[in-house]
PDB file of N, CA and C in Angstrom:
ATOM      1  N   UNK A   1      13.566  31.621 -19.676  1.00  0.00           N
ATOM      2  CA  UNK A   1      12.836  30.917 -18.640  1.00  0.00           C
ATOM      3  C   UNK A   1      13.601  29.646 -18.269  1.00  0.00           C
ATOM      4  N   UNK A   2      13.772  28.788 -17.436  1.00  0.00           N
ATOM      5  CA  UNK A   2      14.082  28.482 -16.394  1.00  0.00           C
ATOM      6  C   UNK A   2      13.416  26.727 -17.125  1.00  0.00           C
ATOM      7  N   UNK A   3      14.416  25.842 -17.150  1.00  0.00           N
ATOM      8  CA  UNK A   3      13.826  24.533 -17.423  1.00  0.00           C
ATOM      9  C   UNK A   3      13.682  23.200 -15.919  1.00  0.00           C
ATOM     10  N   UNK A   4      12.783  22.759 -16.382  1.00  0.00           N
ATOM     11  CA  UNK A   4      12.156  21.708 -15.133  1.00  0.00           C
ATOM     12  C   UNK A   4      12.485  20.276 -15.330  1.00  0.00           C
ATOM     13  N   UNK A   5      13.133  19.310 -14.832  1.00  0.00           N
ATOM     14  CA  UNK A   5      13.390  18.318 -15.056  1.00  0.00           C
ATOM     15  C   UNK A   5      12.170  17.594 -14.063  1.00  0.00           C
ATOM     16  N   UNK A   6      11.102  16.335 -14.601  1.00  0.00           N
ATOM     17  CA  UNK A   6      10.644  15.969 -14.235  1.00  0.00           C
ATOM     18  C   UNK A   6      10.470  14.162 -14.363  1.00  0.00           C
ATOM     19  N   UNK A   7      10.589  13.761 -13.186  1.00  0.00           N
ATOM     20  CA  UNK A   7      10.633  12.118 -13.036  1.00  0.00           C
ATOM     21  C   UNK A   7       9.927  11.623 -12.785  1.00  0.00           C
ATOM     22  N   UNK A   8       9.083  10.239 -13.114  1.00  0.00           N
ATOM     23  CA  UNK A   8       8.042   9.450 -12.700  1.00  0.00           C
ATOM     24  C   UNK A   8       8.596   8.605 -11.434  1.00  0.00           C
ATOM     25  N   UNK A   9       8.371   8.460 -10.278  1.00  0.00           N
ATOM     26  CA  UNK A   9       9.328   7.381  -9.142  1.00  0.00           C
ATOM     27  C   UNK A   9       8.371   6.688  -8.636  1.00  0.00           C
ATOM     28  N   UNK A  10       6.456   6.447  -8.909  1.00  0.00           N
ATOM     29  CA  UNK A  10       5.657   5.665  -8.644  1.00  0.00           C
ATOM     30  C   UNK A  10       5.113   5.298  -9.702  1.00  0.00           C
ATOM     31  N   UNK A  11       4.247   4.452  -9.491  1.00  0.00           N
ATOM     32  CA  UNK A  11       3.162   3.755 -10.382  1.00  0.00           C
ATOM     33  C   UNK A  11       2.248   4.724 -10.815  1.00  0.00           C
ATOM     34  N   UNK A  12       1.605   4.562 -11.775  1.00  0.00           N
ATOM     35  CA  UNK A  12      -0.110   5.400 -12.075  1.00  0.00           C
ATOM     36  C   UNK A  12      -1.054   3.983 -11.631  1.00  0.00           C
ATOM     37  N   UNK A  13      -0.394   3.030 -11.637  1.00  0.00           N
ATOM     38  CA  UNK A  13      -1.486   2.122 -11.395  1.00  0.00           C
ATOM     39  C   UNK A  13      -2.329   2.492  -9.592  1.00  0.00           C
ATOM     40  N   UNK A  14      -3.701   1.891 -10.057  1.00  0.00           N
ATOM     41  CA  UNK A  14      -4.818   2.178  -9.045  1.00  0.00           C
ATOM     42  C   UNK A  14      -4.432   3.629  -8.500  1.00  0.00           C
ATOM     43  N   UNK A  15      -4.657   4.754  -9.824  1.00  0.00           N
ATOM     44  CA  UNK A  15      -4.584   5.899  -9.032  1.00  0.00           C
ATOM     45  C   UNK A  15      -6.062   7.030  -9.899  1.00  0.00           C
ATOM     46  N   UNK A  16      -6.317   8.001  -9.847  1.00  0.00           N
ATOM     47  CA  UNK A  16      -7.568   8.429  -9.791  1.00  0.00           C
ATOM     48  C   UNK A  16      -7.371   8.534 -11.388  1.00  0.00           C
ATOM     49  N   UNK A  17      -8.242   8.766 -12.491  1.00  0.00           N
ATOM     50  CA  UNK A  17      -8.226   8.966 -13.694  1.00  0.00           C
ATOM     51  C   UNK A  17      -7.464  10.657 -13.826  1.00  0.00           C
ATOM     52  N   UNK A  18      -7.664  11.380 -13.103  1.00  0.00           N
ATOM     53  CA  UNK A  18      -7.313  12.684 -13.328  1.00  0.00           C
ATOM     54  C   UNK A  18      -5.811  12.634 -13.447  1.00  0.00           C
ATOM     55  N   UNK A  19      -5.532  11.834 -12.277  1.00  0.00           N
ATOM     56  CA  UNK A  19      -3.599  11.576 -11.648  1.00  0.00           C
ATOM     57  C   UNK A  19      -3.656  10.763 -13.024  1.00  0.00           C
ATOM     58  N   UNK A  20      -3.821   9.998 -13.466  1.00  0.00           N
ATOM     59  CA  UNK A  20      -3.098   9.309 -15.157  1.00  0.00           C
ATOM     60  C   UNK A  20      -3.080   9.756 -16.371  1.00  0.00           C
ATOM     61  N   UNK A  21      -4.148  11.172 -16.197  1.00  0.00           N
ATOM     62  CA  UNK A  21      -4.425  11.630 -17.296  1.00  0.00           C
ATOM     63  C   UNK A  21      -3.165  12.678 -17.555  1.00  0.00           C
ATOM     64  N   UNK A  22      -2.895  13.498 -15.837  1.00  0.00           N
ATOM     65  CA  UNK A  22      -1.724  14.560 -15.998  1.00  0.00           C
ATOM     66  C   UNK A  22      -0.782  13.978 -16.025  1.00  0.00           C
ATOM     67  N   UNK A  23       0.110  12.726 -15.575  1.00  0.00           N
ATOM     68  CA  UNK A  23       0.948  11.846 -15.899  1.00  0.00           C
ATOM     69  C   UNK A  23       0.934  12.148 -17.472  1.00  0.00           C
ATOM     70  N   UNK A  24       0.171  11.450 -18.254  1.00  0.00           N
ATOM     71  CA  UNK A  24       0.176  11.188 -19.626  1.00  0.00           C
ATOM     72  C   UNK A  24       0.247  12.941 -20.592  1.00  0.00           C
ATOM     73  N   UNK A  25      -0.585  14.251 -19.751  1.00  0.00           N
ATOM     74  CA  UNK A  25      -0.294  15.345 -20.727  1.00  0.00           C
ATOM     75  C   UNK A  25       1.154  15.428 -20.061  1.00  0.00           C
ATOM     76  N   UNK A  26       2.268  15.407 -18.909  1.00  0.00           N
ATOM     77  CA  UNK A  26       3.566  15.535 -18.839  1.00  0.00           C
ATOM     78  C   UNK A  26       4.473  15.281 -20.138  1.00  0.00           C
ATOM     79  N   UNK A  27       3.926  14.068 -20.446  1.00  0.00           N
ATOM     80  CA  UNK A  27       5.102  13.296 -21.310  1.00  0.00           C
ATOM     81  C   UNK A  27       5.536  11.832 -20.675  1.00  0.00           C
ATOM     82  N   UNK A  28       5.042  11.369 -19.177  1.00  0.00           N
ATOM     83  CA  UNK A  28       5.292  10.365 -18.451  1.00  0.00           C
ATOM     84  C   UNK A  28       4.713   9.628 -19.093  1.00  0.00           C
ATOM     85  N   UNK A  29       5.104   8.083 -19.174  1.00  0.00           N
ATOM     86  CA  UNK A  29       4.613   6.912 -19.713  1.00  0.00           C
ATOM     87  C   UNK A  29       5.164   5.804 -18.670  1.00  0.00           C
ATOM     88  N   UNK A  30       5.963   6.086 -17.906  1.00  0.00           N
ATOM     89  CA  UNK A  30       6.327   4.556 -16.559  1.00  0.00           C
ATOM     90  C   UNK A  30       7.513   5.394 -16.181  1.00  0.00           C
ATOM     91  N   UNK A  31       7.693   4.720 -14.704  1.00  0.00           N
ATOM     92  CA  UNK A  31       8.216   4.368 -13.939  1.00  0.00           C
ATOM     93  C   UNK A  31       9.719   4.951 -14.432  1.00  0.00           C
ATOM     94  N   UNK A  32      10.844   5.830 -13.967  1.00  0.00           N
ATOM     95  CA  UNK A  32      11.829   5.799 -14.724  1.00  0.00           C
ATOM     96  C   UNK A  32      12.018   6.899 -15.722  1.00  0.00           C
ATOM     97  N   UNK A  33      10.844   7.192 -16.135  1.00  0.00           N
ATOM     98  CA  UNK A  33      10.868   8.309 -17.358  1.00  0.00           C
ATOM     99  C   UNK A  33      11.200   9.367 -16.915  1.00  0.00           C
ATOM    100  N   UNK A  34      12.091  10.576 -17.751  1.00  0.00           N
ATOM    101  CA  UNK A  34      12.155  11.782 -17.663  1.00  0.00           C
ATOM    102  C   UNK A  34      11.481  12.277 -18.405  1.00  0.00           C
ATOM    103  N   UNK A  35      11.243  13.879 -18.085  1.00  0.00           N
ATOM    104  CA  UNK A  35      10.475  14.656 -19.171  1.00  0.00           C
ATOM    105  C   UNK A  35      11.361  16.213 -18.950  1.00  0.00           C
ATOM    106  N   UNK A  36      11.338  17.475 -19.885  1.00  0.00           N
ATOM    107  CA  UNK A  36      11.909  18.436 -19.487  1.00  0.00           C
ATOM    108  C   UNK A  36      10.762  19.432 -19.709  1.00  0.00           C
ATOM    109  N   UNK A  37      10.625  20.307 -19.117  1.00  0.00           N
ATOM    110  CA  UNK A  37       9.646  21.472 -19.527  1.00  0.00           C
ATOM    111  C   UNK A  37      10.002  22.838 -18.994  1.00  0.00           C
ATOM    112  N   UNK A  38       9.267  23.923 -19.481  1.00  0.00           N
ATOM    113  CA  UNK A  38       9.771  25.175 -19.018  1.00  0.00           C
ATOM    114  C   UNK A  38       9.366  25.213 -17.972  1.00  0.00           C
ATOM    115  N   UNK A  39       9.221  25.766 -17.546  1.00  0.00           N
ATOM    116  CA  UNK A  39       8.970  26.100 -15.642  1.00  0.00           C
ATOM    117  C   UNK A  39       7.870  27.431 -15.832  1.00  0.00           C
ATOM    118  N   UNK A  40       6.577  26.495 -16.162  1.00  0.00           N
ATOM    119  CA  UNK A  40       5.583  27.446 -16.181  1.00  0.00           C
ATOM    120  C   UNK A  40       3.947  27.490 -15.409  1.00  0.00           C
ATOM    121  N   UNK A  41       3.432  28.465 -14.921  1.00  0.00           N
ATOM    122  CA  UNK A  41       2.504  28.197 -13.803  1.00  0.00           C
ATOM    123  C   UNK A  41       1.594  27.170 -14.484  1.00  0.00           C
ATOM    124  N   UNK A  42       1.201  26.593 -15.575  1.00  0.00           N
ATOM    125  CA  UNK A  42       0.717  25.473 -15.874  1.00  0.00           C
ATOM    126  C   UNK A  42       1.320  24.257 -15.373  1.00  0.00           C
ATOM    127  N   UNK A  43       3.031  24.059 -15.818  1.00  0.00           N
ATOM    128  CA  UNK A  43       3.380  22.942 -15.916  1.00  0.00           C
ATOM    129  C   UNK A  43       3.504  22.497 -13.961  1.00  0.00           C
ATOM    130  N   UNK A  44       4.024  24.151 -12.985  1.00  0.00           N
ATOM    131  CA  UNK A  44       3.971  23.871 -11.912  1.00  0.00           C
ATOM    132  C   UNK A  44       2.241  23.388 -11.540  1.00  0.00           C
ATOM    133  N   UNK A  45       0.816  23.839 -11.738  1.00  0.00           N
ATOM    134  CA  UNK A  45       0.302  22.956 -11.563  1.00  0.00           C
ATOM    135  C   UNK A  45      -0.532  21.761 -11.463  1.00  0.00           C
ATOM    136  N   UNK A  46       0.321  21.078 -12.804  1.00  0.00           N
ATOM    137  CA  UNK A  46      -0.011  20.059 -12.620  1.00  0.00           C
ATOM    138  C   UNK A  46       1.132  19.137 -11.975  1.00  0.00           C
ATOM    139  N   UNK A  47       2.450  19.727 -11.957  1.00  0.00           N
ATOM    140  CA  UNK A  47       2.988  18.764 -10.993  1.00  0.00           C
ATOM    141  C   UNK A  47       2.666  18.803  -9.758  1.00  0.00           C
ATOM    142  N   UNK A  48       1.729  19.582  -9.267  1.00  0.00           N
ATOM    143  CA  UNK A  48       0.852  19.767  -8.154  1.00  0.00           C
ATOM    144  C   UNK A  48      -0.175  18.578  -8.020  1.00  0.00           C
ATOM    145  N   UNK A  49      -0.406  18.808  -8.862  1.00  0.00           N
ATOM    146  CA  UNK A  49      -1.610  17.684  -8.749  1.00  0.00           C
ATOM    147  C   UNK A  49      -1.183  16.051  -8.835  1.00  0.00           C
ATOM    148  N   UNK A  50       0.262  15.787  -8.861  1.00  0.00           N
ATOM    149  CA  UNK A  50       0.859  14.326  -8.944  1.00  0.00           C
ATOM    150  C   UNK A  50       2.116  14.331  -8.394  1.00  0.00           C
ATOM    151  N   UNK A  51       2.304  15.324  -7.195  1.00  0.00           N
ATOM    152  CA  UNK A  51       3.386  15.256  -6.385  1.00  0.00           C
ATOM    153  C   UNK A  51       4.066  14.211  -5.665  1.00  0.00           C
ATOM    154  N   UNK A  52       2.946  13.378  -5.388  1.00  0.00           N
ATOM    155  CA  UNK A  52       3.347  12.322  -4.481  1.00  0.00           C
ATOM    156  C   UNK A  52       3.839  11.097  -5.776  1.00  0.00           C
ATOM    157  N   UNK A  53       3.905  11.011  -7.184  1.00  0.00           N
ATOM    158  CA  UNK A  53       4.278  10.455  -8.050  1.00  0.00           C
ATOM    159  C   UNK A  53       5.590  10.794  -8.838  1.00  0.00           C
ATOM    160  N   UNK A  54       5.856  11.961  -8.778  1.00  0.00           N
ATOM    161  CA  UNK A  54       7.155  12.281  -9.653  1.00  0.00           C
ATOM    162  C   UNK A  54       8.138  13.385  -8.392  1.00  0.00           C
ATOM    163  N   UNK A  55       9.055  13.214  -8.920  1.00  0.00           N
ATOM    164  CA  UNK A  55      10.058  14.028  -8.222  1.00  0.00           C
ATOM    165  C   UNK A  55      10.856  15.220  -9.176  1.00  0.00           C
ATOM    166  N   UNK A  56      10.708  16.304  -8.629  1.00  0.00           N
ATOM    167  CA  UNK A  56      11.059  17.803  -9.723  1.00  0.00           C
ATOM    168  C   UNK A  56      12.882  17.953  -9.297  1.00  0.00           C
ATOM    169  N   UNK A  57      13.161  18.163 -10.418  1.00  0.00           N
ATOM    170  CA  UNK A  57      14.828  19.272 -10.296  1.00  0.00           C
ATOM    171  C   UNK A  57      14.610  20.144 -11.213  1.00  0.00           C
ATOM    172  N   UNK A  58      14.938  21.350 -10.657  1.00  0.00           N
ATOM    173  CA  UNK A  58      15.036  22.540 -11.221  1.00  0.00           C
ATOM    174  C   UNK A  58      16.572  23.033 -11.513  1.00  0.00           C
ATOM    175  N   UNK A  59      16.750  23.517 -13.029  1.00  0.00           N
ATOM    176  CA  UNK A  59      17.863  23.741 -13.091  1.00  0.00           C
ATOM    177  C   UNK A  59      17.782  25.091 -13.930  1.00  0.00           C
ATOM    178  N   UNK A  60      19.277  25.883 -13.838  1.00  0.00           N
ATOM    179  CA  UNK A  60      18.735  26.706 -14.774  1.00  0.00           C
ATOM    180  C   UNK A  60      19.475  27.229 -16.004  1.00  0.00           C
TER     181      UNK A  60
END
């Protein structure tokens, strides 16, 4: 399977409890952070749900 590189490039601040909570099951903790994960219909969505916060590269 296929690994996901995932980046935090906004704040969690003043954002809904749900958006900080999937931030925090990622592995994100601020601004800057990477995380790696498999590329799985879970992990796609919750980067669904905090798109406008992190930025994806897919590599393989």
């Amino acid at each position: 399977m296929s690994k996901i590189k995932i980046k935090q490039i906004k704040s969690s601040i003043k954002r809904l409890k749900n958006q900080k909570r999937t931030l925090i099951a990622l592995g994100l903790r601020g601004i800057g952070k990477e995380v790696i994960h498999e590329n799985s219909a879970t992990i796609r969505g919750m980067i669904s749900k905090v798109e406008h916060l992190v930025s994806v590269d897919e590599s393989k």
